[in-house]
Structures are given as C-alpha cells and as structure tokens.
N, C-alpha and C. Protein backbone atom coordinates (compact mmCIF):
# COMPACT_ATOMS: atom_id res chain seq x y z
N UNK A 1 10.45 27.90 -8.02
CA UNK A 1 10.34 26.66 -7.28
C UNK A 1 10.37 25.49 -8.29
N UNK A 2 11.27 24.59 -8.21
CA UNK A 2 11.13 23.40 -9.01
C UNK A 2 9.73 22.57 -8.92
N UNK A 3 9.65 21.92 -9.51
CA UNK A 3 8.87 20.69 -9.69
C UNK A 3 8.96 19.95 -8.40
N UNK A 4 9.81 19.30 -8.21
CA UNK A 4 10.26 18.43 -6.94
C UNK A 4 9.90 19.31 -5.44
N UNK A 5 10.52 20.34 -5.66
CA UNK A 5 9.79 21.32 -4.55
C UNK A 5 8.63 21.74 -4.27
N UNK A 6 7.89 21.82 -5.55
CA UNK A 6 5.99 21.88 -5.60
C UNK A 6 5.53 20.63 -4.78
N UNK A 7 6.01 19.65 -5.55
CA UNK A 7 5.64 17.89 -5.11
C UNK A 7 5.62 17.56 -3.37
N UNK A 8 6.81 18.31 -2.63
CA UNK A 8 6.94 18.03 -1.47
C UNK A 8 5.87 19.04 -0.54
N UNK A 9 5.91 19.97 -1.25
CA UNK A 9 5.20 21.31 -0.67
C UNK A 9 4.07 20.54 -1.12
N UNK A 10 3.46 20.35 -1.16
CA UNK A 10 1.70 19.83 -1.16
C UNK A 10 1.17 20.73 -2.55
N UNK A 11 1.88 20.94 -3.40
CA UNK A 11 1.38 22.03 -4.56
C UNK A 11 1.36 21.23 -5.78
N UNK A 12 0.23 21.66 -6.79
CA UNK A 12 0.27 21.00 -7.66
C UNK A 12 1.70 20.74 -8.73
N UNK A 13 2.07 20.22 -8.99
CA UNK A 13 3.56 19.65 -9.99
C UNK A 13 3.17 18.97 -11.31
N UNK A 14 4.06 19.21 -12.02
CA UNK A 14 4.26 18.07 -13.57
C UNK A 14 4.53 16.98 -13.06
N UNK A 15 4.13 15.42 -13.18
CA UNK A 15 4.59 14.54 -13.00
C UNK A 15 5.51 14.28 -14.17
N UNK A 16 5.55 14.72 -15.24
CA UNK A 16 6.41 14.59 -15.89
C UNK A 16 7.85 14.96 -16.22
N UNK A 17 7.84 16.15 -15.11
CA UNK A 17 9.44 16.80 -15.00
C UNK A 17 10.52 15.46 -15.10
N UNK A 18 11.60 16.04 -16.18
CA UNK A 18 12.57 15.25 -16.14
C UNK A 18 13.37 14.66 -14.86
N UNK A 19 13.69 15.65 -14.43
CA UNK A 19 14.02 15.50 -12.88
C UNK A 19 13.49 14.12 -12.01
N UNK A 20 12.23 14.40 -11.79
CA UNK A 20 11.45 13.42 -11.39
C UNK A 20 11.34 12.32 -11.67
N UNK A 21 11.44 12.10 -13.21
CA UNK A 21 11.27 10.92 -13.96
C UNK A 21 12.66 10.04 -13.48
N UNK A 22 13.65 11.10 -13.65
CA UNK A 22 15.04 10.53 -13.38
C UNK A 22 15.28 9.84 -12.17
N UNK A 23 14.91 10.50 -10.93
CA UNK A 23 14.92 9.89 -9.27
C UNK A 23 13.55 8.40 -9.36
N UNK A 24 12.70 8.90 -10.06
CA UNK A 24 11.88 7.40 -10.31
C UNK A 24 12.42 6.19 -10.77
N UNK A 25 13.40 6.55 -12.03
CA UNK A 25 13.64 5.25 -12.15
C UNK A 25 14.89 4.78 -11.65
N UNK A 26 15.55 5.52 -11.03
CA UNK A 26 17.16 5.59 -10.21
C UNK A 26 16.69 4.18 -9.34
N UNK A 27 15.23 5.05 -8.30
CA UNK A 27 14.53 3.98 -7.60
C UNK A 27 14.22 2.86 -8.11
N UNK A 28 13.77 3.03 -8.86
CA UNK A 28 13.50 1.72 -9.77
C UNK A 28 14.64 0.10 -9.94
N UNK A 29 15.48 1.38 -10.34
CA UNK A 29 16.85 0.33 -10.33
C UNK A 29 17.14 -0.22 -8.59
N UNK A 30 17.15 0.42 -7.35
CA UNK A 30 17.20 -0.02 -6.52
C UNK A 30 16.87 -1.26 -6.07
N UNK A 31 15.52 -0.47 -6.18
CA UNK A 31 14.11 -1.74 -5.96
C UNK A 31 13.90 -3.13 -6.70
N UNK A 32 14.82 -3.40 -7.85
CA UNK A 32 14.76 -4.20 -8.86
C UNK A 32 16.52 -4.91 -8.05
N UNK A 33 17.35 -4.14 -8.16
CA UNK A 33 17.93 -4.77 -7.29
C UNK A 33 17.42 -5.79 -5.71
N UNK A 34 17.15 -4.79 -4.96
CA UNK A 34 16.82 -5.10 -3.99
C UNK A 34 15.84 -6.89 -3.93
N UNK A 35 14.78 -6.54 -5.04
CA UNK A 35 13.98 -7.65 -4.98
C UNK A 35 14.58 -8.58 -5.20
N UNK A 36 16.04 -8.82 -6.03
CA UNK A 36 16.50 -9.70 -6.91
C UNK A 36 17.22 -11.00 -5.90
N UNK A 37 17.53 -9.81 -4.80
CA UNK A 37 18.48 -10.58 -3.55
C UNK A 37 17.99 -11.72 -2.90
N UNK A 38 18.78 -13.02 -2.93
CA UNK A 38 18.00 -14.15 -2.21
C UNK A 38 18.08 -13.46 -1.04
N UNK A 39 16.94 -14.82 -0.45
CA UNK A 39 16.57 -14.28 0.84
C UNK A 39 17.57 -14.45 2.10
N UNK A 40 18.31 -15.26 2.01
CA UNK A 40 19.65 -15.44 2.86
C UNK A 40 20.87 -13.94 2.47
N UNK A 41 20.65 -13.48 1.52
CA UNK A 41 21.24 -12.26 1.43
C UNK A 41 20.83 -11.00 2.56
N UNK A 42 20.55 -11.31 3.42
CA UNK A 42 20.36 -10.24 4.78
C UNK A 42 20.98 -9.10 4.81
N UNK A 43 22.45 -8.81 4.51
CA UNK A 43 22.97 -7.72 4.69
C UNK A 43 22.99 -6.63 3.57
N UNK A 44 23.10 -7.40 2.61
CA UNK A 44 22.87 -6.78 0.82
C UNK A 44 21.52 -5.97 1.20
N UNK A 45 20.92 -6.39 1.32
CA UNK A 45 19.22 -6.22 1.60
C UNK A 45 19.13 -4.72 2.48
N UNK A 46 19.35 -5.17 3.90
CA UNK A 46 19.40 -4.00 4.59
C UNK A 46 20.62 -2.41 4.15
N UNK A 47 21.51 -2.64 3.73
CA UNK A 47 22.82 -2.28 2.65
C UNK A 47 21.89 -1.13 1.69
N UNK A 48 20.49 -1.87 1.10
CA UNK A 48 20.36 -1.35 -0.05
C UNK A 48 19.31 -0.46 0.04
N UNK A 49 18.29 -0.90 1.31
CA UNK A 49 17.12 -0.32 1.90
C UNK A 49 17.49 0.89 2.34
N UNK A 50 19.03 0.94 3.26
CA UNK A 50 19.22 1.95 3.89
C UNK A 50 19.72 3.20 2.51
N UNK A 51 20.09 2.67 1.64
CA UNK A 51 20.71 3.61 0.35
C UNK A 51 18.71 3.88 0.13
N UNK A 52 17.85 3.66 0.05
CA UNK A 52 16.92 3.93 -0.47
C UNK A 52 15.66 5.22 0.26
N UNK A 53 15.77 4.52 1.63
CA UNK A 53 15.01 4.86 2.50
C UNK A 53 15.37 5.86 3.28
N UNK A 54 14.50 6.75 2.87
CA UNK A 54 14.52 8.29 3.84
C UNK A 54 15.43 8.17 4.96
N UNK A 55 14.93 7.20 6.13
CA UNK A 55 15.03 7.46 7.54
C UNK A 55 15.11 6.39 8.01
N UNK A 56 15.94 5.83 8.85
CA UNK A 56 15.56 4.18 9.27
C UNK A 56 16.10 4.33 10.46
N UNK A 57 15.15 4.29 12.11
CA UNK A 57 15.58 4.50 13.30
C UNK A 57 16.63 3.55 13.78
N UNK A 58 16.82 1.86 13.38
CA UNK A 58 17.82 1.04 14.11
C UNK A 58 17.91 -0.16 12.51
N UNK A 59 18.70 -0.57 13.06
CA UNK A 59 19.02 -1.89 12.06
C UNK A 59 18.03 -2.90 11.93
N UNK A 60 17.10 -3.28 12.59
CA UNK A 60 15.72 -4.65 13.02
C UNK A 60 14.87 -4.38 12.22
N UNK A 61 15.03 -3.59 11.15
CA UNK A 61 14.00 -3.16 10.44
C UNK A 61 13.84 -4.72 9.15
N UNK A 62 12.84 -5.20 9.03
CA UNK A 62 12.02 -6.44 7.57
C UNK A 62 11.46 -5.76 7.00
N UNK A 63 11.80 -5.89 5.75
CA UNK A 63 10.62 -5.41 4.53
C UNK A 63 10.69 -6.76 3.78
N UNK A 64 10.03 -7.30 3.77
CA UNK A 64 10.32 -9.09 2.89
C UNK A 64 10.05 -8.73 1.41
N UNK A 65 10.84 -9.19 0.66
CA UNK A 65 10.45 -8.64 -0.98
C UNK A 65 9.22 -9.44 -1.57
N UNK A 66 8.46 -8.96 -2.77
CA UNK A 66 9.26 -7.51 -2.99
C UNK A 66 8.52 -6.38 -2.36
N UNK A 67 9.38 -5.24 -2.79
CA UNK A 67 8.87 -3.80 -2.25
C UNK A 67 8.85 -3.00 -2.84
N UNK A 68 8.12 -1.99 -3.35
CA UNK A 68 7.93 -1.10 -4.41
C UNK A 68 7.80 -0.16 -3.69
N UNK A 69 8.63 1.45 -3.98
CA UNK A 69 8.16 2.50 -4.14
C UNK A 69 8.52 3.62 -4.79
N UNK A 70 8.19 4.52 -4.83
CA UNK A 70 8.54 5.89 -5.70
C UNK A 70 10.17 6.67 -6.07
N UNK A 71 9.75 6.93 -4.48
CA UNK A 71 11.19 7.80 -4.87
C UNK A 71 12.02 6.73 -3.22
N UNK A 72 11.65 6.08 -2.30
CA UNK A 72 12.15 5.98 -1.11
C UNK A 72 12.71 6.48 0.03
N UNK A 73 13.30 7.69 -0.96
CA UNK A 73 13.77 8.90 0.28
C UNK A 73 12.82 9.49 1.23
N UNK A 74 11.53 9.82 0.53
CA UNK A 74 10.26 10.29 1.43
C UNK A 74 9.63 9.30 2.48
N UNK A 75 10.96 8.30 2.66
CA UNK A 75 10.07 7.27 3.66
C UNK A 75 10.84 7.32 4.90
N UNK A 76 9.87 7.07 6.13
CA UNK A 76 10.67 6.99 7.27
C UNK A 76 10.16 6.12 8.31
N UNK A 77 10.75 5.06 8.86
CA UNK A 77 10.24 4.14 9.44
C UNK A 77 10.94 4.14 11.03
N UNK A 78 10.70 4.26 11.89
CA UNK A 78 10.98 3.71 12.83
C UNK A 78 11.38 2.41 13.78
N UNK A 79 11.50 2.35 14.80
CA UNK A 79 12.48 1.47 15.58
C UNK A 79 11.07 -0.64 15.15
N UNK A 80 11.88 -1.01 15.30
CA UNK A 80 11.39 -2.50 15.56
C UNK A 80 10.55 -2.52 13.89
N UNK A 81 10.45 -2.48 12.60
CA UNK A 81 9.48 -2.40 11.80
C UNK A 81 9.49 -3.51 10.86
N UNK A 82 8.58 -3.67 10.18
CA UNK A 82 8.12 -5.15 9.99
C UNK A 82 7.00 -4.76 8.53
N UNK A 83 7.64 -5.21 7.60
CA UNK A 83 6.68 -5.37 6.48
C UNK A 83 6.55 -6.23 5.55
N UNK A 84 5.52 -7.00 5.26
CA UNK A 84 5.57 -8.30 4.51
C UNK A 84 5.17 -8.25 3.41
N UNK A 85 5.18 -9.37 2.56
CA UNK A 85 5.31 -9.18 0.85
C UNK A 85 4.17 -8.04 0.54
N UNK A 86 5.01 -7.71 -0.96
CA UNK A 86 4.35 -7.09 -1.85
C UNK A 86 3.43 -5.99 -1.17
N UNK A 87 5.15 -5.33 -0.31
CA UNK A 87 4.54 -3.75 0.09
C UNK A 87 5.39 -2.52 -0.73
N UNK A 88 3.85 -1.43 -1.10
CA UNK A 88 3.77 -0.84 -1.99
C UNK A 88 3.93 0.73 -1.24
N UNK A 89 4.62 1.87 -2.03
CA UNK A 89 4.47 2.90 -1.24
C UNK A 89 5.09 4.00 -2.59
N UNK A 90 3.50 4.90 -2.35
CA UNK A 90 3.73 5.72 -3.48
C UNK A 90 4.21 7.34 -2.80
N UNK A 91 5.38 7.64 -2.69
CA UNK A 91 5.90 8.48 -1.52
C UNK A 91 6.22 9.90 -2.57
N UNK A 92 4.81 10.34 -3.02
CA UNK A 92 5.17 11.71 -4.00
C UNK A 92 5.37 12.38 -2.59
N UNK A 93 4.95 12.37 -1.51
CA UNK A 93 4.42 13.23 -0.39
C UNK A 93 5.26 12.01 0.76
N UNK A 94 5.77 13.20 1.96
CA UNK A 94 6.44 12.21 3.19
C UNK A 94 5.47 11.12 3.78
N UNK A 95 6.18 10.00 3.83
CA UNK A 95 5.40 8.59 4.87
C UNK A 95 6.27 8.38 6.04
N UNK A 96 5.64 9.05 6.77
CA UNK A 96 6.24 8.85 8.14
C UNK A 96 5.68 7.92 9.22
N UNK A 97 6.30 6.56 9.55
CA UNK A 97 5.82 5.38 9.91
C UNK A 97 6.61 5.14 11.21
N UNK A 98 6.12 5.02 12.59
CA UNK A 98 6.66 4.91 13.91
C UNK A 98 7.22 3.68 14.27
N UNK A 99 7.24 3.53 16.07
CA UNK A 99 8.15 2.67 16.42
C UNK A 99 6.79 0.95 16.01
N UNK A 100 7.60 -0.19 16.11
CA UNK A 100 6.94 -1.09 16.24
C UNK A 100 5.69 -1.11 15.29
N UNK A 101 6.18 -1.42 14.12
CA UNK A 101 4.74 -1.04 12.98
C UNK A 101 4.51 -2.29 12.35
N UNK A 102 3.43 -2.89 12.25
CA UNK A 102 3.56 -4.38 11.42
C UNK A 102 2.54 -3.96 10.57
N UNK A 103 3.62 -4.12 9.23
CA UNK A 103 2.87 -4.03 7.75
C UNK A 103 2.48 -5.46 7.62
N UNK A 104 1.33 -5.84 7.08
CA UNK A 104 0.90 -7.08 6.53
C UNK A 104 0.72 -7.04 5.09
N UNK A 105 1.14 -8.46 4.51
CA UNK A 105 1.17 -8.55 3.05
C UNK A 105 -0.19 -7.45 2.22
N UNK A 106 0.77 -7.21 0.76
CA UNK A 106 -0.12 -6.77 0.16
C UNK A 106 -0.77 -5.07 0.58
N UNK A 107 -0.10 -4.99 1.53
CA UNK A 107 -0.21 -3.22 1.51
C UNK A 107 0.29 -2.45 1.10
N UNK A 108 -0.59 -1.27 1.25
CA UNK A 108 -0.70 -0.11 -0.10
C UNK A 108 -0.56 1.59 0.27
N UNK A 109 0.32 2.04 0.63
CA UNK A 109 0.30 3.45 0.91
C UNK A 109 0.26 4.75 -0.50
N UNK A 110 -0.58 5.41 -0.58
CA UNK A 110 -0.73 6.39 -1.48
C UNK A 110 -0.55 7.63 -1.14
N UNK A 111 0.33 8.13 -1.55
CA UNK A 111 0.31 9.40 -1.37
C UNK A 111 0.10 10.91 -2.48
N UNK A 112 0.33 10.28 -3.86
CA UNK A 112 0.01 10.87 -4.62
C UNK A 112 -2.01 11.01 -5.02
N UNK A 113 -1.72 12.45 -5.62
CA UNK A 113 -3.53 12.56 -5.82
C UNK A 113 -3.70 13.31 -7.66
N UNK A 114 -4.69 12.82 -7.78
CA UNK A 114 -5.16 13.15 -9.13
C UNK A 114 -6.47 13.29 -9.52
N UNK A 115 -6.46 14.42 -10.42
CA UNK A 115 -7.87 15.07 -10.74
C UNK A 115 -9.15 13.91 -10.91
N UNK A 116 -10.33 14.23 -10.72
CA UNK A 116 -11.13 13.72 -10.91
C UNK A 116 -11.83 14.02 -12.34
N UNK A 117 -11.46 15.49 -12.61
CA UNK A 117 -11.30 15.82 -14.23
C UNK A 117 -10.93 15.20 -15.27
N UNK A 118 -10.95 14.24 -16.08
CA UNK A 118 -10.38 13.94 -17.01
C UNK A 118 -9.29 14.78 -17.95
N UNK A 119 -10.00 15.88 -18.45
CA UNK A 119 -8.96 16.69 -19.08
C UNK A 119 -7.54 17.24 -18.13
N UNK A 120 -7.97 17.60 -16.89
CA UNK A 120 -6.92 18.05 -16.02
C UNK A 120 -5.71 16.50 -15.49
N UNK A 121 -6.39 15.73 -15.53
CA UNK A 121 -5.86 14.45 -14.85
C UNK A 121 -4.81 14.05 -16.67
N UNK A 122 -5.44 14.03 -17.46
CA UNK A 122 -4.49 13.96 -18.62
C UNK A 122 -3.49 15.15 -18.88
N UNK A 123 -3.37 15.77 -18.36
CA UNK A 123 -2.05 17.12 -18.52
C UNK A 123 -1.15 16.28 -17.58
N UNK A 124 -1.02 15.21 -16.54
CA UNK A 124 -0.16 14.59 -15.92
C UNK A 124 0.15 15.57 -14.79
N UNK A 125 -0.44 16.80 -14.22
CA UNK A 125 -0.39 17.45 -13.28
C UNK A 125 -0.93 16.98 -11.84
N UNK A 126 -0.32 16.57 -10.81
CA UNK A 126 -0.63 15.82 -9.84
C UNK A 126 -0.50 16.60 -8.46
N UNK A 127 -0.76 16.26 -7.13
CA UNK A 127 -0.41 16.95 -6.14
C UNK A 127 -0.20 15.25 -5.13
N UNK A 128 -0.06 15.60 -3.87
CA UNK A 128 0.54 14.84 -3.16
C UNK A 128 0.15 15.33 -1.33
N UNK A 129 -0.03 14.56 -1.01
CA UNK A 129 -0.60 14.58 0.74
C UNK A 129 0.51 13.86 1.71
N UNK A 130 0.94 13.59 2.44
CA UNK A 130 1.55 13.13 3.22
C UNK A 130 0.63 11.82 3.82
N UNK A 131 1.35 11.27 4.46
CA UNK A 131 0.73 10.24 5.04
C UNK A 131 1.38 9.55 6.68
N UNK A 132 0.75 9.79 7.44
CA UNK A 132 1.62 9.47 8.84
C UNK A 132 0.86 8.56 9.80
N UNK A 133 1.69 7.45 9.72
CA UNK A 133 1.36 6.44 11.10
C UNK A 133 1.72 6.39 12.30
N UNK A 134 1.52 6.47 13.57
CA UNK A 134 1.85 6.50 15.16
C UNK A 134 2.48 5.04 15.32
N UNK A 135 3.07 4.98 16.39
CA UNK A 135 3.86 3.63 16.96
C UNK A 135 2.93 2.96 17.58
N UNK A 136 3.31 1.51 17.57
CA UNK A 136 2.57 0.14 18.22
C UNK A 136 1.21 0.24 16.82
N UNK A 137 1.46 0.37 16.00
CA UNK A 137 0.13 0.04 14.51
C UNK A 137 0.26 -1.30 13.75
N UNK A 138 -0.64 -1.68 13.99
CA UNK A 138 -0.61 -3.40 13.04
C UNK A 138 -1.91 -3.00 12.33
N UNK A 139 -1.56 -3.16 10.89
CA UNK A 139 -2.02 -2.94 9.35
C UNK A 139 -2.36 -4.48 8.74
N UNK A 140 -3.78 -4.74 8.81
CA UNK A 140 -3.73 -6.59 8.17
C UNK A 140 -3.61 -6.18 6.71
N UNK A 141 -3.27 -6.80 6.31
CA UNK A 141 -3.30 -7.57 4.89
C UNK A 141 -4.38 -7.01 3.91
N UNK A 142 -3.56 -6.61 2.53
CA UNK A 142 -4.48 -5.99 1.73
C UNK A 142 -5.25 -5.00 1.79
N UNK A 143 -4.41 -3.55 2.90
CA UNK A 143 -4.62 -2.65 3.44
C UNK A 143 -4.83 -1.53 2.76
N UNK A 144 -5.67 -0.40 1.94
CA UNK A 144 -4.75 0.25 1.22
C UNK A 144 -4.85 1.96 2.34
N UNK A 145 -4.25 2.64 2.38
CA UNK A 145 -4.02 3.95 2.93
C UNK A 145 -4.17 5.25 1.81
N UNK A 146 -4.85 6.20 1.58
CA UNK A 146 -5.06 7.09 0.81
C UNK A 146 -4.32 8.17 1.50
N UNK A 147 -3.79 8.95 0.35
CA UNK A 147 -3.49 10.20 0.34
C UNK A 147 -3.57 11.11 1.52
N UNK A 148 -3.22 11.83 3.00
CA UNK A 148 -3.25 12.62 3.78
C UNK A 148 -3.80 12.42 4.61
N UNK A 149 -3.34 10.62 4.86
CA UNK A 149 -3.82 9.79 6.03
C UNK A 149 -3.13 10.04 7.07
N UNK A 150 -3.69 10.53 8.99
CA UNK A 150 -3.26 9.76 9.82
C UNK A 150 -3.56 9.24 10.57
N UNK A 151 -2.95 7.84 10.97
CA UNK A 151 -3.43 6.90 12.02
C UNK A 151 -2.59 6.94 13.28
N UNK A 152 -3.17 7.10 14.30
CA UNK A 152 -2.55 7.28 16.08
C UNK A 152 -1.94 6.19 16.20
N UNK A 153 -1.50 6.69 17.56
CA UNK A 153 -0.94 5.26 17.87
C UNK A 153 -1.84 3.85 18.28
N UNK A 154 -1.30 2.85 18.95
CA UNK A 154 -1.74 1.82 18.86
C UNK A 154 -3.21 1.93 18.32
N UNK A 155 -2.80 1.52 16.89
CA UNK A 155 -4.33 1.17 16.10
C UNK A 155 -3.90 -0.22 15.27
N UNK A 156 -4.78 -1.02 15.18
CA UNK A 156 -5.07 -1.92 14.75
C UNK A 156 -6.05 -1.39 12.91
N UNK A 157 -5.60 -1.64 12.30
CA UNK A 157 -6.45 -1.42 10.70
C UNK A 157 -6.72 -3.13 10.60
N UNK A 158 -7.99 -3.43 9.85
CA UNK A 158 -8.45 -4.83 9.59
C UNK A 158 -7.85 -4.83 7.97
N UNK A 159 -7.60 -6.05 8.00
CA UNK A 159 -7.34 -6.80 6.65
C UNK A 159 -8.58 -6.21 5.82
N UNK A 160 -7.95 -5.64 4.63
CA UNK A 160 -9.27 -5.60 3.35
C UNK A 160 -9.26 -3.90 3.64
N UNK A 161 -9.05 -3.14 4.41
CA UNK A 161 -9.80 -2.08 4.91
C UNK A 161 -9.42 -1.36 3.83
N UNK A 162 -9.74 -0.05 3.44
CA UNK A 162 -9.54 1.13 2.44
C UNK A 162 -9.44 2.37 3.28
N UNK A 163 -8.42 3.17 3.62
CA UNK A 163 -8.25 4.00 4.99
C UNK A 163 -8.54 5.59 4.24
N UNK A 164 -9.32 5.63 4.26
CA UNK A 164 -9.77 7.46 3.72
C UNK A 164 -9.75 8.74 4.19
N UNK A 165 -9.80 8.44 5.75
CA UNK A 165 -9.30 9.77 6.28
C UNK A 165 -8.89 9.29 7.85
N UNK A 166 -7.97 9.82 8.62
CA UNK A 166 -7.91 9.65 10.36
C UNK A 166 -8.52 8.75 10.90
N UNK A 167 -7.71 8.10 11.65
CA UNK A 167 -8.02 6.87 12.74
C UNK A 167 -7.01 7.54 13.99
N UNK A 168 -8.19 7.75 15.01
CA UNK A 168 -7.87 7.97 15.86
C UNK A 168 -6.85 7.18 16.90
N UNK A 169 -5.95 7.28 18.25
CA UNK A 169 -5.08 6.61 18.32
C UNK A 169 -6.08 5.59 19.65
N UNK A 170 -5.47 4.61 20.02
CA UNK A 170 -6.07 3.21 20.48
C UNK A 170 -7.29 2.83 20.04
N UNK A 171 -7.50 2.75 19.00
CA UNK A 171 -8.38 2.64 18.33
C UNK A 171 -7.91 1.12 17.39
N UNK A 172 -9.45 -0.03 16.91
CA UNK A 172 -9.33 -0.64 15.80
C UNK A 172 -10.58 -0.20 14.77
N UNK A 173 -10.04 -0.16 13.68
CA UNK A 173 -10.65 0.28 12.41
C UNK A 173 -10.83 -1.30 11.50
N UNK A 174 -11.70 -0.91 10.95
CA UNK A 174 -11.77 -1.73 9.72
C UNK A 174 -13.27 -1.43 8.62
N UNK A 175 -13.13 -1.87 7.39
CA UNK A 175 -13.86 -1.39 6.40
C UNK A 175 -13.44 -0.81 5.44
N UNK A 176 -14.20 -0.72 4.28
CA UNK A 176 -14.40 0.25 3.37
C UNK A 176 -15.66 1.21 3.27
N UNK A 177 -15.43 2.46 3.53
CA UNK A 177 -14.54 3.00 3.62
C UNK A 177 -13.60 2.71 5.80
N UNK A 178 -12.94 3.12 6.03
CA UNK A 178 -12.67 2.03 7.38
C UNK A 178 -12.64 3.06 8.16
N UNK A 179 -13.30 2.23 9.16
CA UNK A 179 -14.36 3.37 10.22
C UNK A 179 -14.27 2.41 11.52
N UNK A 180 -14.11 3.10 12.97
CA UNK A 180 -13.56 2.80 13.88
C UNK A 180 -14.45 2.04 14.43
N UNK A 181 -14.43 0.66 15.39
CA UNK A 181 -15.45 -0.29 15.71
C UNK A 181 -15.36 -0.48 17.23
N UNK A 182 -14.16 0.36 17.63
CA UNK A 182 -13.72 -0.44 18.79
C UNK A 182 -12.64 0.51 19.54
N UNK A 183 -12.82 1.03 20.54
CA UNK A 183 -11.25 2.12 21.25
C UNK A 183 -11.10 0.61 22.37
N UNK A 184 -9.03 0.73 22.10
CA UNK A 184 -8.34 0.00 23.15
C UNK A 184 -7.99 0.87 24.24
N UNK A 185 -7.77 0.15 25.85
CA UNK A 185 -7.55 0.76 26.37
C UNK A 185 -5.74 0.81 26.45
C-alpha cells in the first residue's frame, strides 16, 4: 500500500513521502496561482478551482481569495457554495461539504492528526480523519473544524467556535470547545 493510500485509508503514513510532497506543492502552485487572479478575473478563477477541487456540484460556487489547501482533490463541495476570505482546508483525509454552505471568513478545516508524543510526532508520521458537512450549514467567522468532524444539516456554527466532535443536524452550536445551545425547527 503506498503512502497516499495509507493517508486516504485513515492509516498512519509518512508525511514525508516524496509522492506526497510532490501533489503538495503541485497544489501549491495552483493556489498561488489562483490567489494571484484579480478579482474581475471570474472565469480564470472558477477554470482553476475546478482543475483543483475534488468535486464541484454546479458552476455558483465563491471561494473569495485567498484559499489554501493541501492537496484539493479531497474536496467536495456542493450545489449553491460560498466561502469567504482566507479559507483554509487541510484535506490529508476527504471534506465533503453539501448543498448551500456559507463559509465565513477566516475558516479552518483540519483534517490531518498528529501525535501528542513528541518523539512519535517528530518521525513526521501522521494519520488523517475525514471531515463532513450536511446542506443548508452557515459556519461564522474564525471557525476552526477538527479532524473527523460531522455536522448535519441545517446547522448554524457561531463565529470563534472550535468544532471537536458532531453537531447534530438543525441544530446551532457555538463555543470552545462548541457545544449545541439551541435545535431549529
């Protein structure tokens, strides 16, 4: 089993495999593109997202630059989606994101995980969780999402929150660690 195949499989991997390193900074170059594009450049933009991004259900999709992430292929966004500056997405593991999703500035999806060991966490050996959001989700601002998160549908996350494990669906969350305050009907 390669490296890249451990990584997706939820198994521990080298973060250092060449391989890996190589599709990182491929992305890299994307994303450095991508950011570079004025903002009247609309089609370049979407052009370059779609070369990047896993999965993209319709064309209406905003990501406002910039946008950072890993590899991009492990991403998948759905119909109507909406994400505003300086959104981040560390996609060692699939991010699977539904219809009608509003990212707010400054959010943070993680999907990669690392030892709490010091000695083990310095061998650069990492593992990876998935991370999955439901449709109709609005994410405020300065959000971050951990590792083998999922949130239901229509949920509301509060600005600031730190998301550590499941949010149930019609539900609003908020906090650190972010904990449910409120079911919608």
């Amino acid at each position: 089993m390669t490296e890249k195949e451990k990584m997706l499989a939820g198994e521990i991997y080298s973060a250092t495999d060449p391989t890996l390193i190589g599709e990182l900074y491929a992305t890299r170059e994307l994303t450095c593109d991508y950011n570079s594009l004025r903002p009247s450049e609309t089609q370049k933009m979407r052009e370059i997202l779609k070369k990047l991004l896993g999965h993209t259900a319709d064309d209406l999709f905003i990501i406002n630059q910039p946008f950072r992430c890993d590899y991009g292929k492990h991403i998948s966004i759905g119909r109507r989606f909406f994400a505003n500056f300086n959104f981040t997405v560390l996609d060692e593991a699939r991010v699977t994101i539904g219809d009608d999703c509003f990212i707010g500035p400054n959010v943070s999806i993680y999907t990669a995980c690392h030892s709490t060991d010091p000695v083990e966490r310095n061998s650069r050996r990492e593992w990876a969780r998935p991370v999955n959001i439901g449709n109709n989700v609005w994410i405020g601002g300065s959000v971050t999402i951990l590792p083998g998160v999922t949130i239901g549908d229509n949920v509301t996350i509060g600005a600031g929150s730190v998301v550590v494990s499941d949010i149930p669906s019609n539900s609003i969350a908020v906090g650190n660690p972010c904990r449910v305050v409120r079911q919608v009907p």
